[in-house]
Protein backbone atom coordinates (compact mmCIF):
# COMPACT_ATOMS: atom_id res chain seq x y z
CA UNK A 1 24.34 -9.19 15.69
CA UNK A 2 20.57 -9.70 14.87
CA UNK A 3 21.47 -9.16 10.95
CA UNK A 4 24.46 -11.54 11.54
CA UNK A 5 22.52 -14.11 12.68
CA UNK A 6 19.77 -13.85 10.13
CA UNK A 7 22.32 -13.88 7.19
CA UNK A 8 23.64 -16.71 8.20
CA UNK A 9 20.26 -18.62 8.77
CA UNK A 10 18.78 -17.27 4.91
CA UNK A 11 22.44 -18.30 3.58
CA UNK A 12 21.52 -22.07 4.86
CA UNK A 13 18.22 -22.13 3.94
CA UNK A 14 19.07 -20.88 0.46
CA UNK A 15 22.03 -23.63 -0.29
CA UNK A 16 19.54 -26.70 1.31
CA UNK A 17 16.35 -24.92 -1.61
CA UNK A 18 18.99 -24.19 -4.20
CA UNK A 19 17.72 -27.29 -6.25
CA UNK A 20 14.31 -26.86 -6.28
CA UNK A 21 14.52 -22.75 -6.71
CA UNK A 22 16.36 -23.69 -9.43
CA UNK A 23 13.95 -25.91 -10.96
CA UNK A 24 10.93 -23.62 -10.23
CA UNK A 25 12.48 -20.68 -11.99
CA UNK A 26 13.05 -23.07 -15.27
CA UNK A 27 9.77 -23.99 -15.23
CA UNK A 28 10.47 -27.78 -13.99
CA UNK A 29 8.14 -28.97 -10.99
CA UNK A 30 9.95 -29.25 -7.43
CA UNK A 31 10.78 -31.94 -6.07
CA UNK A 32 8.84 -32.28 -3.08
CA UNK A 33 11.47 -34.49 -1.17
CA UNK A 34 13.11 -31.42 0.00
CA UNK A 35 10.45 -29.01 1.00
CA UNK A 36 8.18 -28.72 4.20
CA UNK A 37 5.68 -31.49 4.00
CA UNK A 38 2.55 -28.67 4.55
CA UNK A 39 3.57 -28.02 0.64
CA UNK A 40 2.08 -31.39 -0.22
CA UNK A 41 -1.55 -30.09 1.74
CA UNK A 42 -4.46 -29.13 -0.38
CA UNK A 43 -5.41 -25.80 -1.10
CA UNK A 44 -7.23 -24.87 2.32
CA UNK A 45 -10.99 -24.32 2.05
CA UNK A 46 -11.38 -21.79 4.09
CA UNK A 47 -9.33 -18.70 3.27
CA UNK A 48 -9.07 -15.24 4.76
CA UNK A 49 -9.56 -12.96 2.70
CA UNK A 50 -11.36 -15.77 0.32
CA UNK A 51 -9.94 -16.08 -3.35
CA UNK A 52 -13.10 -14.28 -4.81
CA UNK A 53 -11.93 -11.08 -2.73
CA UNK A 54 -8.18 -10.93 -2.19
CA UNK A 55 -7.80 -8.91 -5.21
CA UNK A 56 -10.19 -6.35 -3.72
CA UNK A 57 -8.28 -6.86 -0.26
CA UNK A 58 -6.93 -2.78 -0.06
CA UNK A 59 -5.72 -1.12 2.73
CA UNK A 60 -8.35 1.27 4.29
CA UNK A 61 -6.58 4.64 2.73
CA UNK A 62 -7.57 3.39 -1.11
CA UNK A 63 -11.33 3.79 0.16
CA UNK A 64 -11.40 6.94 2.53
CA UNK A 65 -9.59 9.29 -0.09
CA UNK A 66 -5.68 8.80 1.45
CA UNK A 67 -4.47 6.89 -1.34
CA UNK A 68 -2.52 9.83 -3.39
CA UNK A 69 -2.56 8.72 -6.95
CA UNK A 70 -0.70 10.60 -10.19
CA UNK A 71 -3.51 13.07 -10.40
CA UNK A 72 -3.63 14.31 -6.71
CA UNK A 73 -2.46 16.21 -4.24
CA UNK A 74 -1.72 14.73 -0.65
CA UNK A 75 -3.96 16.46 1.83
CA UNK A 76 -2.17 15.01 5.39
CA UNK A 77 -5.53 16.87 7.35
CA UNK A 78 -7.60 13.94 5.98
CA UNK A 79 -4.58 11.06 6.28
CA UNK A 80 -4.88 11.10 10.12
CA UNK A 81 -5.22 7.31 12.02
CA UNK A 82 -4.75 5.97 15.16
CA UNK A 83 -4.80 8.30 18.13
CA UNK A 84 -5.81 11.76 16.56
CA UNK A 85 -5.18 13.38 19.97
CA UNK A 86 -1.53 11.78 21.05
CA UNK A 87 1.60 14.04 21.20
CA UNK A 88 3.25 11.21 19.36
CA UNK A 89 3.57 11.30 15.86
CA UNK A 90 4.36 8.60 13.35
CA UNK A 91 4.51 9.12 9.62
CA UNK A 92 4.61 6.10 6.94
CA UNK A 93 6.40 7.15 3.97
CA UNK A 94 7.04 5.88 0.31
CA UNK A 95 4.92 4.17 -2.92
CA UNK A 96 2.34 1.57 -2.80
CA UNK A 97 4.64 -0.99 -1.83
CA UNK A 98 4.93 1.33 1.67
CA UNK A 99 1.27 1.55 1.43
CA UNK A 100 1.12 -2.58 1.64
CA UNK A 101 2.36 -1.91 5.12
CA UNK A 102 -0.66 0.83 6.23
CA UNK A 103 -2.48 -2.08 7.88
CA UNK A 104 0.61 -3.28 10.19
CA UNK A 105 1.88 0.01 10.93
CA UNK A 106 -1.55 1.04 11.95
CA UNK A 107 -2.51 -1.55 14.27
CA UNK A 108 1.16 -0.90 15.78
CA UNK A 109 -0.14 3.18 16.55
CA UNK A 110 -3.04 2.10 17.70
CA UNK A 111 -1.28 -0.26 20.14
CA UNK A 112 1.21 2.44 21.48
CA UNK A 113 -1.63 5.27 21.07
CA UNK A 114 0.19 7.38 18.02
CA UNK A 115 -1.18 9.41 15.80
CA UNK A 116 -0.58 7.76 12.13
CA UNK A 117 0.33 10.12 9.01
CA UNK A 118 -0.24 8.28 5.88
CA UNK A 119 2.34 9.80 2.94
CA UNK A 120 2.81 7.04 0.63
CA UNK A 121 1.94 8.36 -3.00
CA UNK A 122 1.65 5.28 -5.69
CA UNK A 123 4.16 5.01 -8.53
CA UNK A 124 6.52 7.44 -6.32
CA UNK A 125 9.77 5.68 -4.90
CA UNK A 126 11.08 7.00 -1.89
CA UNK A 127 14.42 7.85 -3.44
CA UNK A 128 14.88 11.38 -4.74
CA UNK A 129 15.25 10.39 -8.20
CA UNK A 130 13.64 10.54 -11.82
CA UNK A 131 10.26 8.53 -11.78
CA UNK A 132 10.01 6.43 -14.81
CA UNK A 133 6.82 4.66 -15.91
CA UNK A 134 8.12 1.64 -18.03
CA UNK A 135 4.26 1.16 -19.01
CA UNK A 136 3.04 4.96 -20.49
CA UNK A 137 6.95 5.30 -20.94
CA UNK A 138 6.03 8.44 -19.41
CA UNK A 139 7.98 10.55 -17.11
CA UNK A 140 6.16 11.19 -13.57
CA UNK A 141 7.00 14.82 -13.01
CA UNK A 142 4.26 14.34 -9.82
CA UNK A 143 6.69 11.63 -7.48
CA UNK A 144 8.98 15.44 -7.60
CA UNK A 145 6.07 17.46 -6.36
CA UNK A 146 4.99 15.00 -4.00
CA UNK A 147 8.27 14.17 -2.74
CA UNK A 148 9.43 17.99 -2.08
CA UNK A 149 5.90 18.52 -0.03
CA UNK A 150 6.25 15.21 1.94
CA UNK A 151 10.07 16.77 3.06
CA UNK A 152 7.93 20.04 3.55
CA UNK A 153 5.34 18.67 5.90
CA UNK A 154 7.86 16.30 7.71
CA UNK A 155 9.77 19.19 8.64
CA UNK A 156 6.86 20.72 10.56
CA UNK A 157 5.31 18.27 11.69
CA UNK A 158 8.72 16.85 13.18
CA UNK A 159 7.74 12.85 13.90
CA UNK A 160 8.81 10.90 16.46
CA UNK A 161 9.32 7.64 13.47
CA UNK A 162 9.33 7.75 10.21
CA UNK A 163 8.39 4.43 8.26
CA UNK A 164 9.80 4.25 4.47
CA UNK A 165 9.20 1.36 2.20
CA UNK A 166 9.52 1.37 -1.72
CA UNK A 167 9.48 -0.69 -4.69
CA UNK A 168 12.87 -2.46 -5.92
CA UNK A 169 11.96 -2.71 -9.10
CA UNK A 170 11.59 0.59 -10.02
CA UNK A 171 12.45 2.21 -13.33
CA UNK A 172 14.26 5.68 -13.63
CA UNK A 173 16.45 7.82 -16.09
CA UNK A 174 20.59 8.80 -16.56
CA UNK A 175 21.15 12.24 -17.56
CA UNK A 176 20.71 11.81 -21.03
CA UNK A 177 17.21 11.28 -20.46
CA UNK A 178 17.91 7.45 -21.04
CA UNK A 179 16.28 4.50 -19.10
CA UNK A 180 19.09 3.87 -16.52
CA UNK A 181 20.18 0.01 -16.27
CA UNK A 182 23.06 -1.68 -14.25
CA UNK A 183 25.70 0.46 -12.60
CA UNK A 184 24.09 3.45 -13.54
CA UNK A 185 20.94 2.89 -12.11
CA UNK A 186 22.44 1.64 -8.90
CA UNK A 187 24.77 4.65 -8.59
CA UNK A 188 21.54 7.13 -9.67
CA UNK A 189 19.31 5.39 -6.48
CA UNK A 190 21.95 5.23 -4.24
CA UNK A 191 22.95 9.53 -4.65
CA UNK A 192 18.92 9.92 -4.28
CA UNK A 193 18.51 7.82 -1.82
CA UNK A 194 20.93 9.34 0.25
CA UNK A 195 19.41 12.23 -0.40
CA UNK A 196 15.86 11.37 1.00
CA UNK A 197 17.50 9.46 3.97
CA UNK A 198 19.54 12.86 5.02
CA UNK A 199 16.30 14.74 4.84
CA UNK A 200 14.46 12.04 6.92
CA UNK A 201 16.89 11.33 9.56
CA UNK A 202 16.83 15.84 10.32
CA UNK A 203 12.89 15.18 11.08
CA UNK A 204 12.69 12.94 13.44
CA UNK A 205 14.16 10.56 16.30
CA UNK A 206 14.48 7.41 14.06
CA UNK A 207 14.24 6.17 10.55
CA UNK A 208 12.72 2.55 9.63
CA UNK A 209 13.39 1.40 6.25
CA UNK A 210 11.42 -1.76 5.68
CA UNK A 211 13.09 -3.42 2.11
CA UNK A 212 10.64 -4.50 -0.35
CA UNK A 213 8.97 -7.32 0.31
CA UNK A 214 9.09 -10.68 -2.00
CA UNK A 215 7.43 -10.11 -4.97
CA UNK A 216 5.69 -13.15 -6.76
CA UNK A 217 6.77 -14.60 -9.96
CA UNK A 218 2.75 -14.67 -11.05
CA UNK A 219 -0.35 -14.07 -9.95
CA UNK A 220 -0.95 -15.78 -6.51
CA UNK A 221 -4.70 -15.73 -6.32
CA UNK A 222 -5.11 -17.25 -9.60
CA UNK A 223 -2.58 -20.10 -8.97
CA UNK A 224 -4.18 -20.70 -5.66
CA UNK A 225 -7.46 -20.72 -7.38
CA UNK A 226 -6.75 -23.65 -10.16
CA UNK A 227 -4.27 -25.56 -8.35
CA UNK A 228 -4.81 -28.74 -6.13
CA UNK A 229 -1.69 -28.24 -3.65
CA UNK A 230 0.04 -25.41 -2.21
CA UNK A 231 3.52 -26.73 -4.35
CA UNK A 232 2.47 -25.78 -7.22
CA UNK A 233 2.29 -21.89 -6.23
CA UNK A 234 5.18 -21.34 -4.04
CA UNK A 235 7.70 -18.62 -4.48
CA UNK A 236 10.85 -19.41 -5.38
CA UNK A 237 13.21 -16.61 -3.16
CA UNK A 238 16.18 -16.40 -5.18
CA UNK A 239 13.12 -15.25 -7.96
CA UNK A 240 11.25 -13.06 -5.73
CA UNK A 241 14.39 -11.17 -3.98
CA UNK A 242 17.02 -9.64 -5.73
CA UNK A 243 19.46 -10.31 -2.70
CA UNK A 244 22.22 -8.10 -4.56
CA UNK A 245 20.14 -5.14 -4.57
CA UNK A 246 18.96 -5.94 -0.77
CA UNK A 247 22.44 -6.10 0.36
CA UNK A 248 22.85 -2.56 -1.20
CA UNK A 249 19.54 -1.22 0.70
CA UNK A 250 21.09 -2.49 3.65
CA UNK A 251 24.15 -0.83 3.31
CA UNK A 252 22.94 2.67 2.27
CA UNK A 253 20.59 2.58 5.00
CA UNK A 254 23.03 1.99 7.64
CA UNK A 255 25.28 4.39 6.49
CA UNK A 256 22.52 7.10 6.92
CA UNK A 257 22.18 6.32 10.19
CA UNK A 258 19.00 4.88 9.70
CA UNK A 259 16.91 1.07 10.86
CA UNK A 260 17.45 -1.38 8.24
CA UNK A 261 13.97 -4.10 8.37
CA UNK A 262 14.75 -7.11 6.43
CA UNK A 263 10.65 -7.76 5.36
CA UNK A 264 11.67 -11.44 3.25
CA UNK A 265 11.58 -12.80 6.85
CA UNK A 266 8.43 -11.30 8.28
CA UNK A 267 7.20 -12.27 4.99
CA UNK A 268 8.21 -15.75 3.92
CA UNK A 269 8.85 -18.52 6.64
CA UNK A 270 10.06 -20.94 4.31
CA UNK A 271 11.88 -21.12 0.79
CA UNK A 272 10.03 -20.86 -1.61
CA UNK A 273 7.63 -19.22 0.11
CA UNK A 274 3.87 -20.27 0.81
CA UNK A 275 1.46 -17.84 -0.97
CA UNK A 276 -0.97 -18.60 2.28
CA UNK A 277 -0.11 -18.29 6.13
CA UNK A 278 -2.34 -19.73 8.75
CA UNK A 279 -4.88 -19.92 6.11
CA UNK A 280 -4.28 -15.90 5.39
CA UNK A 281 -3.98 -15.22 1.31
CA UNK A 282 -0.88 -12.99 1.63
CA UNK A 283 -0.86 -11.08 -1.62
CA UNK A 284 -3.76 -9.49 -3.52
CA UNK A 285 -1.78 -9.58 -6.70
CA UNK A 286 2.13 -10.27 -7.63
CA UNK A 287 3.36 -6.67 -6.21
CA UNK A 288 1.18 -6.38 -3.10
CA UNK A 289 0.15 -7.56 -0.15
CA UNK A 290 -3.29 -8.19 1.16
CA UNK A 291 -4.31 -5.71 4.28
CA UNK A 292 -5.92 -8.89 6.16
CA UNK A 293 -2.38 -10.33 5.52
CA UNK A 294 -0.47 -7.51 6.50
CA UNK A 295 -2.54 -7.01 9.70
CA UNK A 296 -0.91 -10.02 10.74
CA UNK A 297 2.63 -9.00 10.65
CA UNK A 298 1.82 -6.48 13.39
CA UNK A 299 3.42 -8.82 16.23
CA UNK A 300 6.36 -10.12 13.86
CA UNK A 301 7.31 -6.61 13.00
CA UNK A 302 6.70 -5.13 17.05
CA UNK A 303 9.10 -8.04 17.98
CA UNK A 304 11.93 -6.44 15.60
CA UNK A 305 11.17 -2.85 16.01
CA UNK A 306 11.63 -3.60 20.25
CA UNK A 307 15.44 -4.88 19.50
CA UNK A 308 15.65 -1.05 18.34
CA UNK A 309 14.05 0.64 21.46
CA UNK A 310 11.22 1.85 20.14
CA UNK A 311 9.05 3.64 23.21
């Protein structure tokens, strides 16, 4: 009912923006006539995190040795937040996209007293599939290791939830070794992700796959430092979501018997979508989100997560 209702609410909102998405996404200004009349307000002074840090704005496992990179191993003994002595366990799971999230998920254990495993590795999609880096055009034979010792650990530990949360626009090869595109590459994630999702769902009570976020069409903090209103660095939706693709995250989910989180709302009020939020920057570059930002999505994201029962 909930996903009813919210489909139907984005499909109005999208048909009353489709003019100026479409205008933003040729280039062409937007017509401010038809958007929220905060667009037309000057960049806000004061800005949390300010413009000279939000690039710097990381969630706290990049500085205490938690965020796994290519080149390490995960150690879970020193990935340990929240309440290290609660009989509750709570695991976040996936790339750095799911590590955009750290800061939300752990104010929520600290709130309901869990203990917080941090998994997310960066580069590594949550589906059990071929990592492809489009950049090195190199292979990432690591997301494999990582991915088999995450299923490892999360069958001993046994959590109570597991939080998952990946990249969209991830690249990955056919079995000719070829970059996979179109029905290929949906057919490749949707086998692996089924995969991880069967694995997940054995270890623990409930699964809650967050979809990627909106991702910006440029560099928010250096729009928001040059311009002189927020309309000029909005984010055109129908740009920053491939709503295709989230339809068939929704779908897989639910068919794994897993808790499908819609994040476009939790993330964007509007369409297009303010880079700033009650004066919070909310992305430290076009991919990711700023922890101050994300901090703040604690109470939007308990309010959805209660529909589901969570204890």
């Amino acid at each position: 009912m909930w996903r009813w209702i919210k489909s139907v609410v984005l499909a109005t909102t999208l048909v009353a923006t489709c003019f100026a998405n479409s205008a933003a996404m040729a280039g062409e200004s937007v017509d401010p006539h038809i958007l929220p009349d905060f667009y037309d307000q000057s960049i806000p002074r004061y800005l949390q995190p300010s413009l000279a840090n939000a690039s710097h704005d990381y969630p706290k496992p990049y500085f205490d040795g938690c965020h796994t990179q290519q080149n390490m191993i995960q150690n879970l003994n020193k990935c340990e937040y929240g309440n290290l002595k609660s009989k509750t366990t709570v695991v976040l799971f996936g790339d750095s996209h799911a590590l955009s999230w750290f800061p939300t998920v752990e104010k929520l254990a600290l709130y309901k007293n869990w203990k917080l495993i941090s998994l997310p590795m960066s580069s590594c999609w949550p589906a059990s599939i071929p990592a492809w880096n489009s950049t090195t055009k190199i292979l990432m034979t690591n997301c494999e290791m990582w991915r088999d010792s995450a299923f490892t650990q999360l069958a001993k530990i046994k959590p109570k939830y597991i939080f998952v949360a990946g990249t969209s626009g991830f690249s990955t090869l056919d079995v000719n070794g070829q970059v996979a595109v179109g029905q290929t590459r949906v057919d490749i994630w949707r086998k692996g992700m089924n995969e991880t999702l069967n694995k997940l769902v054995a270890d623990t009570s409930k699964v809650f796959y967050i979809a990627d976020y909106p991702i910006a069409t440029s560099d928010p903090i250096n729009c928001l430092s040059h311009a002189k209103s927020l309309i000029s660095c909005v984010i055109p939706l129908n740009a920053a979501v491939n709503f295709n693709w989230l339809q068939l995250e929704h779908d897989v989910v639910i068919e794994n018997g897993a808790i499908f989180i819609d994040a476009t709302e939790l993330i964007c009020e509007t369409d297009p979508c303010a880079p700033i939020s009650n004066n919070l920057i909310k992305y430290r570059d076009a991919g990711h989100l700023t922890a101050t930002f994300a901090k703040s999505l604690f109470s939007q994201l308990y309010r959805v997560l209660k529909l589901t029962s969570i204890n």
